[in-house]
PDB file of N, CA and C in Angstrom:
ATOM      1  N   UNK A   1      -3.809 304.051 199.546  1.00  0.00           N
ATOM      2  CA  UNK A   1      -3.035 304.485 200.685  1.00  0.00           C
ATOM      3  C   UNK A   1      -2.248 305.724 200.278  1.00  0.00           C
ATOM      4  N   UNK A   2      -2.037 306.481 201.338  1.00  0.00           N
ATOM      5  CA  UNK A   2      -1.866 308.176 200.473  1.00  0.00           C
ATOM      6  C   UNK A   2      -0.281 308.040 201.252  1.00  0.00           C
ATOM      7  N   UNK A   3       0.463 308.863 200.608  1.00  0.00           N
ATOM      8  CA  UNK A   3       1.896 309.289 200.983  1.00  0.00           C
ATOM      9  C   UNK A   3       2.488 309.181 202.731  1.00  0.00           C
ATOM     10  N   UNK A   4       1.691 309.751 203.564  1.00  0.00           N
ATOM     11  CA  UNK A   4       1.820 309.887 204.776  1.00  0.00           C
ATOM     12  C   UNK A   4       1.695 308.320 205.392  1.00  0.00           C
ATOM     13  N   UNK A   5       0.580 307.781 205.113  1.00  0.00           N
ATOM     14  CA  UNK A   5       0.582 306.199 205.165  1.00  0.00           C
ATOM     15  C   UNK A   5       1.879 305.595 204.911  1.00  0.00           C
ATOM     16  N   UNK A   6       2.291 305.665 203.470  1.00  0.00           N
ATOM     17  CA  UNK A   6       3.779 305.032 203.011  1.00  0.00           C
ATOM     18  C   UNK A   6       4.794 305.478 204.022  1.00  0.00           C
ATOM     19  N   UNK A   7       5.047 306.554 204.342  1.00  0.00           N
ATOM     20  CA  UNK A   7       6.161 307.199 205.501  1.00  0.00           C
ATOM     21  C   UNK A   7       6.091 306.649 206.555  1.00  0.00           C
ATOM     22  N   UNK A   8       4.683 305.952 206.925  1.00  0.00           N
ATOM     23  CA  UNK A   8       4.426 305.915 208.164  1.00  0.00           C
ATOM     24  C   UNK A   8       5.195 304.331 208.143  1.00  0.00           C
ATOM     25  N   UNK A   9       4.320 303.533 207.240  1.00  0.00           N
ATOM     26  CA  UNK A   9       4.469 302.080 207.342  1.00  0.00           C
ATOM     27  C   UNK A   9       6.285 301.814 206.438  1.00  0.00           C
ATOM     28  N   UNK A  10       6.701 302.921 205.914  1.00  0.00           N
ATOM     29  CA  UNK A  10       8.363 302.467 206.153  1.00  0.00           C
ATOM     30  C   UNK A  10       9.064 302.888 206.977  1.00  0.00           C
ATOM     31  N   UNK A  11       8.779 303.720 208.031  1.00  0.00           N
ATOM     32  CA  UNK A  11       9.425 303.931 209.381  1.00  0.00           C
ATOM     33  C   UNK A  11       9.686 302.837 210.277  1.00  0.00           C
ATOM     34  N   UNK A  12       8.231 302.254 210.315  1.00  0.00           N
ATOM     35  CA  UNK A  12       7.892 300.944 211.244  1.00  0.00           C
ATOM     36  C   UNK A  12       8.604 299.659 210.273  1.00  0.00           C
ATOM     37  N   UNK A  13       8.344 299.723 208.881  1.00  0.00           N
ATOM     38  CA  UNK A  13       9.088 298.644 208.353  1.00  0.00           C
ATOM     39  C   UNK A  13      10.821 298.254 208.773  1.00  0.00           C
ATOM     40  N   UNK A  14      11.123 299.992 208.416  1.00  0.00           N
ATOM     41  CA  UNK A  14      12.301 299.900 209.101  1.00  0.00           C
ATOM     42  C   UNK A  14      13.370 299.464 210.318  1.00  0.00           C
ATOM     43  N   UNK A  15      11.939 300.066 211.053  1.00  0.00           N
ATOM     44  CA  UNK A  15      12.143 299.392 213.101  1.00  0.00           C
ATOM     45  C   UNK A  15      12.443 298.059 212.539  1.00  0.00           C
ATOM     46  N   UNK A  16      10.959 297.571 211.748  1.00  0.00           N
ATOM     47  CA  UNK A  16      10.864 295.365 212.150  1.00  0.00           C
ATOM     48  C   UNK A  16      12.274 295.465 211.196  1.00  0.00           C
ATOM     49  N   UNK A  17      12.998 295.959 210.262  1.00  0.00           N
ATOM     50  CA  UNK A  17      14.041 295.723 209.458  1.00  0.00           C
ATOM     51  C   UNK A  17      15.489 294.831 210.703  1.00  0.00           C
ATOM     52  N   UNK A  18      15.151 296.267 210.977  1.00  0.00           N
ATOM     53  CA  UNK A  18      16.926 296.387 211.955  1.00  0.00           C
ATOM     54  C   UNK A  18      16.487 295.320 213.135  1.00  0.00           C
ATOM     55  N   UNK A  19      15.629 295.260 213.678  1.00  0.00           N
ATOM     56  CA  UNK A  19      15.357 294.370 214.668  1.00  0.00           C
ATOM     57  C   UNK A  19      15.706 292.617 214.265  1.00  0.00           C
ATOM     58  N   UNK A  20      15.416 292.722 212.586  1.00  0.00           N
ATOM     59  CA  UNK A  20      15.825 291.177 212.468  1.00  0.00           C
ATOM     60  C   UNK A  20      16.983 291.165 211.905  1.00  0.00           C
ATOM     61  N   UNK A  21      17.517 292.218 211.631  1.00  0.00           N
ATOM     62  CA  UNK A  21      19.035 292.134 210.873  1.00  0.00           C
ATOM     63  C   UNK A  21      20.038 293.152 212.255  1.00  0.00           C
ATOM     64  N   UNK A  22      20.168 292.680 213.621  1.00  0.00           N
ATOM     65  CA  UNK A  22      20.451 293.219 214.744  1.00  0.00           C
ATOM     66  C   UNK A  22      22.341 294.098 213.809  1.00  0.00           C
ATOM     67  N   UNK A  23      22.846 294.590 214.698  1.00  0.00           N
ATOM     68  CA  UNK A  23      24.349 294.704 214.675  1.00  0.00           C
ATOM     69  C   UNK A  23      24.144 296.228 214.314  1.00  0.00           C
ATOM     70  N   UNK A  24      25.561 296.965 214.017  1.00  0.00           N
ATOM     71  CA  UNK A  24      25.794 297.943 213.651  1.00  0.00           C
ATOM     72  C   UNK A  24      25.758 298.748 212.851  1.00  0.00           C
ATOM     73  N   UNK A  25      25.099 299.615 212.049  1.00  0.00           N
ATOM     74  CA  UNK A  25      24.880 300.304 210.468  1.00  0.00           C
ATOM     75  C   UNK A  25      25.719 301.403 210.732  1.00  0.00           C
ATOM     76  N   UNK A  26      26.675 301.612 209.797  1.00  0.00           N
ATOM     77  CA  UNK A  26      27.368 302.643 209.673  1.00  0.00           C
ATOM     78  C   UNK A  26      26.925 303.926 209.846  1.00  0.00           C
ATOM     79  N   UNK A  27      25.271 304.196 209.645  1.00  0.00           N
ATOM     80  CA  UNK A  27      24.712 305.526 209.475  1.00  0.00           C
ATOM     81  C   UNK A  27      23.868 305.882 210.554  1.00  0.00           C
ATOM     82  N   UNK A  28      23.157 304.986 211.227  1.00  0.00           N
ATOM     83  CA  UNK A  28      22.775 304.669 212.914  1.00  0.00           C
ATOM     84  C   UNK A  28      21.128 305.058 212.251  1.00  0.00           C
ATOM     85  N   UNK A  29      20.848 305.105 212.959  1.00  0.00           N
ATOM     86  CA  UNK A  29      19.000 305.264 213.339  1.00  0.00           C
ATOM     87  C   UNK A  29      18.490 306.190 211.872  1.00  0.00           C
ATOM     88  N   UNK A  30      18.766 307.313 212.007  1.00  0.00           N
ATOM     89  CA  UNK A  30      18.400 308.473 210.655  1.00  0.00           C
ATOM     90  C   UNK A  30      18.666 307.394 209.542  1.00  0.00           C
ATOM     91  N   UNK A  31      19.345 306.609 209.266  1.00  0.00           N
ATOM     92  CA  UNK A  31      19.787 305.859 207.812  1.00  0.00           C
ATOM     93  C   UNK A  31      19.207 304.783 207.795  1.00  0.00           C
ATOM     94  N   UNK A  32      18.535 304.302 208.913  1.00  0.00           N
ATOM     95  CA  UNK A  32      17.589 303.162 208.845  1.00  0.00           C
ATOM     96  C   UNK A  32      16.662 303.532 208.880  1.00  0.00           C
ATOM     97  N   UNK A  33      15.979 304.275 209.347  1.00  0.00           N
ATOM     98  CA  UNK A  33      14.827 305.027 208.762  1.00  0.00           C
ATOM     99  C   UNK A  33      14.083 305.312 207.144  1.00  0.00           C
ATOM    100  N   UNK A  34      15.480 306.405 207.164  1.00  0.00           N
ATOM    101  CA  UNK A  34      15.054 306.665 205.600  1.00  0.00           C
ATOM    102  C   UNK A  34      15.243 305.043 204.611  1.00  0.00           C
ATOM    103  N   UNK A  35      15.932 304.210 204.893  1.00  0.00           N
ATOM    104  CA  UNK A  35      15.973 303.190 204.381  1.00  0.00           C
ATOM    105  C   UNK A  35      14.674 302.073 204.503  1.00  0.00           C
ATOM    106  N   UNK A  36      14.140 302.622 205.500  1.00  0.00           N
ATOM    107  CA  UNK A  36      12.729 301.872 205.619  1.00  0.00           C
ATOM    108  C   UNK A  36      11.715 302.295 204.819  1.00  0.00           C
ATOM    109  N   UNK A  37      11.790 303.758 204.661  1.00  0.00           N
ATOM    110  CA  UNK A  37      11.149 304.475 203.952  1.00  0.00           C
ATOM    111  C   UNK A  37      11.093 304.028 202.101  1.00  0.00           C
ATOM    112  N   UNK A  38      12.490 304.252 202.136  1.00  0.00           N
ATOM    113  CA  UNK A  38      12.556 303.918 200.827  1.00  0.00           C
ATOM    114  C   UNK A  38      12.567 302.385 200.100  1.00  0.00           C
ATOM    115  N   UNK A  39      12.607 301.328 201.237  1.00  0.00           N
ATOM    116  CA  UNK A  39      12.163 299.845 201.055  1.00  0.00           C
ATOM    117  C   UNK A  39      11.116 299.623 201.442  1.00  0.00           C
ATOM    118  N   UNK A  40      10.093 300.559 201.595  1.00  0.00           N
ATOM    119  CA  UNK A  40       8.713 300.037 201.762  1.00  0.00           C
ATOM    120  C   UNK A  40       8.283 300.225 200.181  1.00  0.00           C
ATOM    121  N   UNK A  41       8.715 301.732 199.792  1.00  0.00           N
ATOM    122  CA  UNK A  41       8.795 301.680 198.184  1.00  0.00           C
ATOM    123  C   UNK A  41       8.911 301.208 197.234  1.00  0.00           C
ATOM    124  N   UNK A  42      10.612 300.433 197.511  1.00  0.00           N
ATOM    125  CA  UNK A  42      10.350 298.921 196.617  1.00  0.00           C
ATOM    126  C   UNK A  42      10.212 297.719 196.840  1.00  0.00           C
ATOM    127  N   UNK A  43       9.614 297.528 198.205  1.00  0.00           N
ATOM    128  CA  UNK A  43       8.587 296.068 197.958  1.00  0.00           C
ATOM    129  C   UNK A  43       8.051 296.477 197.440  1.00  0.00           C
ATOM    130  N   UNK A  44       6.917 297.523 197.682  1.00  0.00           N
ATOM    131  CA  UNK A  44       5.571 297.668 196.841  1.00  0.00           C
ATOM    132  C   UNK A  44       5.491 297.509 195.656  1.00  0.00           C
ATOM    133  N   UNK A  45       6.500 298.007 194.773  1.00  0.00           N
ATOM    134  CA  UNK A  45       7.714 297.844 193.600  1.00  0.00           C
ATOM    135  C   UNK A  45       7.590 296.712 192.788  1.00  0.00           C
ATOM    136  N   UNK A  46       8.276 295.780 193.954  1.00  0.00           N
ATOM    137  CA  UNK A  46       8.743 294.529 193.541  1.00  0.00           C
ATOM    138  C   UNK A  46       7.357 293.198 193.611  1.00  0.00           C
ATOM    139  N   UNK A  47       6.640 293.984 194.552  1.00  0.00           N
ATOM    140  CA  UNK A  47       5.211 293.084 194.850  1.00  0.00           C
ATOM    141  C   UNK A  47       4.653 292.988 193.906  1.00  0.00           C
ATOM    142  N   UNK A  48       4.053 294.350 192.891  1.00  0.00           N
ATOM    143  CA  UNK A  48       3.425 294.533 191.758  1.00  0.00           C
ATOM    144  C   UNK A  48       4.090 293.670 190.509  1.00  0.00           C
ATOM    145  N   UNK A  49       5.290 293.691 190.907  1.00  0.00           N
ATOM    146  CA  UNK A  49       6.184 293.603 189.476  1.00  0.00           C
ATOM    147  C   UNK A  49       6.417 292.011 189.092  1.00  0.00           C
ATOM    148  N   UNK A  50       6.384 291.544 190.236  1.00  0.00           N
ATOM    149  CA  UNK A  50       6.704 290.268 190.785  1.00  0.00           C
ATOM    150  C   UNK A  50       5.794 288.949 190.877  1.00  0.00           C
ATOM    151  N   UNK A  51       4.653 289.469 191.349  1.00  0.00           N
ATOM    152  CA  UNK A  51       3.201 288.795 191.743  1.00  0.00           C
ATOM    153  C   UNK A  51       2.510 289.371 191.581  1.00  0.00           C
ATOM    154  N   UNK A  52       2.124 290.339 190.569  1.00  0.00           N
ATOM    155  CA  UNK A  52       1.065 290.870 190.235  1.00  0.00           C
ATOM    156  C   UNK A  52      -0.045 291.505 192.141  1.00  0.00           C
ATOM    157  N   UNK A  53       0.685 291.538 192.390  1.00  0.00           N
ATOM    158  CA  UNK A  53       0.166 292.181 193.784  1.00  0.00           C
ATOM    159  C   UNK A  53       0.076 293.958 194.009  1.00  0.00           C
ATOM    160  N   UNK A  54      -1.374 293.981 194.290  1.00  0.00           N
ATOM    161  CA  UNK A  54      -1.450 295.400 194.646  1.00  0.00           C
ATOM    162  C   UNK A  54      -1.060 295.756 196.133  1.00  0.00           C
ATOM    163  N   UNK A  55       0.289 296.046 196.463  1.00  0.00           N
ATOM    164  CA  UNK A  55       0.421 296.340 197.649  1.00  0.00           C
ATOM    165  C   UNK A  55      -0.296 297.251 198.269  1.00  0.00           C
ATOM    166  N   UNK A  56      -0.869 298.424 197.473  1.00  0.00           N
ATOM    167  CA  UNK A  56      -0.993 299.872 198.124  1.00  0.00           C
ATOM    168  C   UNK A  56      -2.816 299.540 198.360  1.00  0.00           C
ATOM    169  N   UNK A  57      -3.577 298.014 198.921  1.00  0.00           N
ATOM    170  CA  UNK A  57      -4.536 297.646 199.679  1.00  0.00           C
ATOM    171  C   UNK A  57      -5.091 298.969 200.289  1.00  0.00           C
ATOM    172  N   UNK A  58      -4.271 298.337 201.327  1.00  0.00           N
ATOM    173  CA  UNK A  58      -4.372 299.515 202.692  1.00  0.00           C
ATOM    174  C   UNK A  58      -3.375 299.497 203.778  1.00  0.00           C
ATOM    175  N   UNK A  59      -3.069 299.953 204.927  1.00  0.00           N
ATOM    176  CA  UNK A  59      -2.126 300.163 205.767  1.00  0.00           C
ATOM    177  C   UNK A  59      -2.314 298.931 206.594  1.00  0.00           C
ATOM    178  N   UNK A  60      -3.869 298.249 206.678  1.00  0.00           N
ATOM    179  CA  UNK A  60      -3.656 297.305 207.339  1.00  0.00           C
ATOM    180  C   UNK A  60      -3.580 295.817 206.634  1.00  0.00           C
ATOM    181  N   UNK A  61      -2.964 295.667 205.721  1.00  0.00           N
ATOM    182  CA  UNK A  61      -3.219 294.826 204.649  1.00  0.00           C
ATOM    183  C   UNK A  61      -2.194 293.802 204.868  1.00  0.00           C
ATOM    184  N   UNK A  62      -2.011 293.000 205.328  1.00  0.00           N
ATOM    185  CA  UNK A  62      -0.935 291.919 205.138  1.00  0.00           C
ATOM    186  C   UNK A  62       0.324 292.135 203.685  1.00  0.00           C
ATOM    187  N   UNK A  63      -0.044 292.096 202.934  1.00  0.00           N
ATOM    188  CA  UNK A  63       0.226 292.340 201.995  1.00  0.00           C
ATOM    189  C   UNK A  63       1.740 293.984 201.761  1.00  0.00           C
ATOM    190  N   UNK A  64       1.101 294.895 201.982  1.00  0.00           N
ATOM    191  CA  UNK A  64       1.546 295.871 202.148  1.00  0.00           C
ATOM    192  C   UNK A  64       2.557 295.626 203.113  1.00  0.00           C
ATOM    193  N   UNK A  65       2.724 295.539 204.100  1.00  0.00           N
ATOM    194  CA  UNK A  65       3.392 294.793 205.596  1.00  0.00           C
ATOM    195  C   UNK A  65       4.495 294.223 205.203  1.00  0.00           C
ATOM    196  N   UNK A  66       4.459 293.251 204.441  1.00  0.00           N
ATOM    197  CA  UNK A  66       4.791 292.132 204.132  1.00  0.00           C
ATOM    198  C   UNK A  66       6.028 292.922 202.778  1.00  0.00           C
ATOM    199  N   UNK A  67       5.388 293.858 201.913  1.00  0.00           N
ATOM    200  CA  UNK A  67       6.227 294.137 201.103  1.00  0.00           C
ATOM    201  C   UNK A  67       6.942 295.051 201.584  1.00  0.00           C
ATOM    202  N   UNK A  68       7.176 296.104 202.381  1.00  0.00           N
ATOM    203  CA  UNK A  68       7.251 296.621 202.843  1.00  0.00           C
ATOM    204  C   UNK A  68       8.499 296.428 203.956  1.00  0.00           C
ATOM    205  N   UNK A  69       8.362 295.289 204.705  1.00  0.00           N
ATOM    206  CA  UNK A  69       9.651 294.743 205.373  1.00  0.00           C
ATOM    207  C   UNK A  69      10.579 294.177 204.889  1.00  0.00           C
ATOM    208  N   UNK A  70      10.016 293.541 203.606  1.00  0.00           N
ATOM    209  CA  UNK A  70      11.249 292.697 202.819  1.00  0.00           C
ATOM    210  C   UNK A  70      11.967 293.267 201.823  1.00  0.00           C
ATOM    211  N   UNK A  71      11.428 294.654 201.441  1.00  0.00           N
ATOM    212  CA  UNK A  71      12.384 295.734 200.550  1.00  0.00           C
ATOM    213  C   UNK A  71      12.798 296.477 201.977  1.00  0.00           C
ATOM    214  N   UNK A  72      12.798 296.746 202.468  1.00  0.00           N
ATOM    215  CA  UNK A  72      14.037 297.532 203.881  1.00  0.00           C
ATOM    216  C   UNK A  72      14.580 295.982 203.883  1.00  0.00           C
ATOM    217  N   UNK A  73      14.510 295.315 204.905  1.00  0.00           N
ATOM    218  CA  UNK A  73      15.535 294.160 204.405  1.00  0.00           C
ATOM    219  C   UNK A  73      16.606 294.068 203.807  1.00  0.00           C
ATOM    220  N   UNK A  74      16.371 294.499 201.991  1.00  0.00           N
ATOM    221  CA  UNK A  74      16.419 294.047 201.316  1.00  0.00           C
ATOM    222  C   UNK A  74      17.632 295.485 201.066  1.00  0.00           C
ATOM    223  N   UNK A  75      17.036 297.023 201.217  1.00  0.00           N
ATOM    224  CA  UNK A  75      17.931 297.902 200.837  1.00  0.00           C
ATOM    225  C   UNK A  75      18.972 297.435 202.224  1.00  0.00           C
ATOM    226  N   UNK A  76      18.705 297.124 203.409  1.00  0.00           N
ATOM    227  CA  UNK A  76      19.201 297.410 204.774  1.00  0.00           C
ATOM    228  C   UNK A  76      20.571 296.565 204.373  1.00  0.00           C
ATOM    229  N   UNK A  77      20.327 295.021 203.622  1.00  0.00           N
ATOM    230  CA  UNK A  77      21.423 294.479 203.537  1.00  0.00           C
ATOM    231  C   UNK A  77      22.455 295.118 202.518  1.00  0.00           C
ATOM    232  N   UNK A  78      21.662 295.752 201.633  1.00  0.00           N
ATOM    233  CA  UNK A  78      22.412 296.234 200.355  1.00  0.00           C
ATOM    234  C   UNK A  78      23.696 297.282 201.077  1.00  0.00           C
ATOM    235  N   UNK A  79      22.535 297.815 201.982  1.00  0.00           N
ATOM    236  CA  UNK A  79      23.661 299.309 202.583  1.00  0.00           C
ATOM    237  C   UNK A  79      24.385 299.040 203.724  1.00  0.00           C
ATOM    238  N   UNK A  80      24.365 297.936 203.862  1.00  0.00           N
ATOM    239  CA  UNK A  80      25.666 296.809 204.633  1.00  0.00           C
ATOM    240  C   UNK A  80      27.048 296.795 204.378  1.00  0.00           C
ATOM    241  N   UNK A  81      26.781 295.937 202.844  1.00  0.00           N
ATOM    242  CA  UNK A  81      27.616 295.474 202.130  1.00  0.00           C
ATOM    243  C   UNK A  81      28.010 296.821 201.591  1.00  0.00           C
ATOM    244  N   UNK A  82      27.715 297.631 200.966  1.00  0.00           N
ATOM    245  CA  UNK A  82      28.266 298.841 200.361  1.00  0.00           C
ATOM    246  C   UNK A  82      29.094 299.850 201.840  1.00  0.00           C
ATOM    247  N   UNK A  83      27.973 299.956 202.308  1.00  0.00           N
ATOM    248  CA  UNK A  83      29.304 300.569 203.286  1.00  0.00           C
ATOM    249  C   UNK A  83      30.292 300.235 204.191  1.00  0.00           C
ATOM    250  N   UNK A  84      30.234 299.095 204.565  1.00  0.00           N
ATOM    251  CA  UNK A  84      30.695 298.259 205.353  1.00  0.00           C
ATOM    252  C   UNK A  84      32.192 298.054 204.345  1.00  0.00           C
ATOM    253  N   UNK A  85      32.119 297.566 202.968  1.00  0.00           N
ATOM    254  CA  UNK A  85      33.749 297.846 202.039  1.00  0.00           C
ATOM    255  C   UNK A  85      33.895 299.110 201.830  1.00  0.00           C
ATOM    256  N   UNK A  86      33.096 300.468 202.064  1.00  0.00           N
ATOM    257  CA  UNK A  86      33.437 301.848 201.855  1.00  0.00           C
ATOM    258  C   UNK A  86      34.404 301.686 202.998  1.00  0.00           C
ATOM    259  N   UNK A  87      34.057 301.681 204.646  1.00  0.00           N
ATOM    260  CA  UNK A  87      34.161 301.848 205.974  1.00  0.00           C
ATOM    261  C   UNK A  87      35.684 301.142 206.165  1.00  0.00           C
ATOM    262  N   UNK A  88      35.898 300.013 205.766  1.00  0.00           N
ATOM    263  CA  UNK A  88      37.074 299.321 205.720  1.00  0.00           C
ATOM    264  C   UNK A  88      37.994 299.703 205.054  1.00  0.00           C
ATOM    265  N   UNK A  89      38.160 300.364 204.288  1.00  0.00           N
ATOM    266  CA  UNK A  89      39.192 300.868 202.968  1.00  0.00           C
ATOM    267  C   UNK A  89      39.783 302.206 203.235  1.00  0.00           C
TER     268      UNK A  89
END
């Protein structure tokens, strides 16, 4: 799966991100984005590292999908908690 693929499927990771983690992000739409982007990165990451899983299949791969939503998730909550005690202080 080539670069443009990855952009593509952490954009959309991102959408399914925020859709299951609903409420307010300090940085709005542009910051969930790039955060999808960059947690499709490390599921794929964490898939390999983790379960010996080749995420980078293909775009239509369960697999990929799958890693892919749960690293946005995964940064989405991180950049919660970090800005959310920046935002308050």
């Amino acid at each position: 799966m080539g670069i443009i693929a990855w952009i593509i499927l952490g954009l959309l990771a991102g959408a399914i991100a925020k859709f299951l983690l609903p409420g307010r992000d300090p940085g709005g739409i542009l910051v969930t984005m790039i955060l999808g982007v960059l947690g499709a990165l490390l599921g794929g990451f964490l898939a390999q590292a983790l379960f010996d899983v080749d995420p980078m299949d293909g775009f239509f791969e369960v697999s990929s999908w799958l890693s892919a939503i749960i690293g946005s998730l995964i940064l989405l909550v991180i950049y919660r908690v970090v800005a959310g005690k920046r935002h308050r202080a």
